[in-house]
Protein backbone atom coordinates (compact mmCIF):
# COMPACT_ATOMS: atom_id res chain seq x y z
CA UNK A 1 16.80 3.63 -9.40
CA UNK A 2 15.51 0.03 -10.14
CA UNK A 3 16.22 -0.76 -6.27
CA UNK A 4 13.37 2.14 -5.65
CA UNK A 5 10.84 0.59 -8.70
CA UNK A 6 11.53 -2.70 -6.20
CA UNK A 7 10.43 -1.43 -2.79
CA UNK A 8 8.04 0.51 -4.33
CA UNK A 9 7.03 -2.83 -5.69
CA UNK A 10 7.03 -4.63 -2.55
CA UNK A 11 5.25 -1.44 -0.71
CA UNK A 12 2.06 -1.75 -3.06
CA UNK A 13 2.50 -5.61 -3.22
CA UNK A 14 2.41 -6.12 0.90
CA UNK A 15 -0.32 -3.24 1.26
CA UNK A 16 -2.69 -5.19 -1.11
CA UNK A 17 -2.17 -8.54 0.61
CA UNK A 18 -3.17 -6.34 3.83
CA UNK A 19 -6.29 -4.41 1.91
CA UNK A 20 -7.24 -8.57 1.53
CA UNK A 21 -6.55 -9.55 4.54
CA UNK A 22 -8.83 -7.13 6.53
CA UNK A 23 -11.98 -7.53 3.88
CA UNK A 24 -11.97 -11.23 4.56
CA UNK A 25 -11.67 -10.42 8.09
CA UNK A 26 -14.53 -7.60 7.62
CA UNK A 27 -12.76 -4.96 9.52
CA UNK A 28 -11.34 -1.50 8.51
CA UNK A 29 -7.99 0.09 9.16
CA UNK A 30 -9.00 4.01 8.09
CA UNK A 31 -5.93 5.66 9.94
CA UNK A 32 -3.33 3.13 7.41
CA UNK A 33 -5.78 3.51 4.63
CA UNK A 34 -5.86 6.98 4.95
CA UNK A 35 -2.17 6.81 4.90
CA UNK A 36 -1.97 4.49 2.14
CA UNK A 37 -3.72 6.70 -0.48
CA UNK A 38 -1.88 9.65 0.60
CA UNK A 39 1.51 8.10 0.29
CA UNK A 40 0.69 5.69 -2.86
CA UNK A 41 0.57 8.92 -5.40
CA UNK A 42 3.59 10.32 -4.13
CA UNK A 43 5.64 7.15 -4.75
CA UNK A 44 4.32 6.40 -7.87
CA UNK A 45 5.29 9.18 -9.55
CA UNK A 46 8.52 9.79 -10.58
């Protein structure tokens, strides 16, 4: 169970850095953000 809360971790940790990376950059990615707030919800909840 705590090796889930860790990817889970990572997951939201790497998508954020990525969610920073294209705002700086001033681009989109609406297929992986789409994606991303599908999935997030669904992982978070246990």
């Amino acid at each position: 169970m705590v090796e889930e809360y860790e990817k889970n971790g990572e997951f939201y940790k790497n998508c954020t850095l990525y969610f920073e990376y294209l705002r700086k950059k001033g681009i989109t990615d609406y297929e992986f953000e789409d994606e991303y707030f599908y999935t997030m919800p669904a992982i978070s909840n246990n």
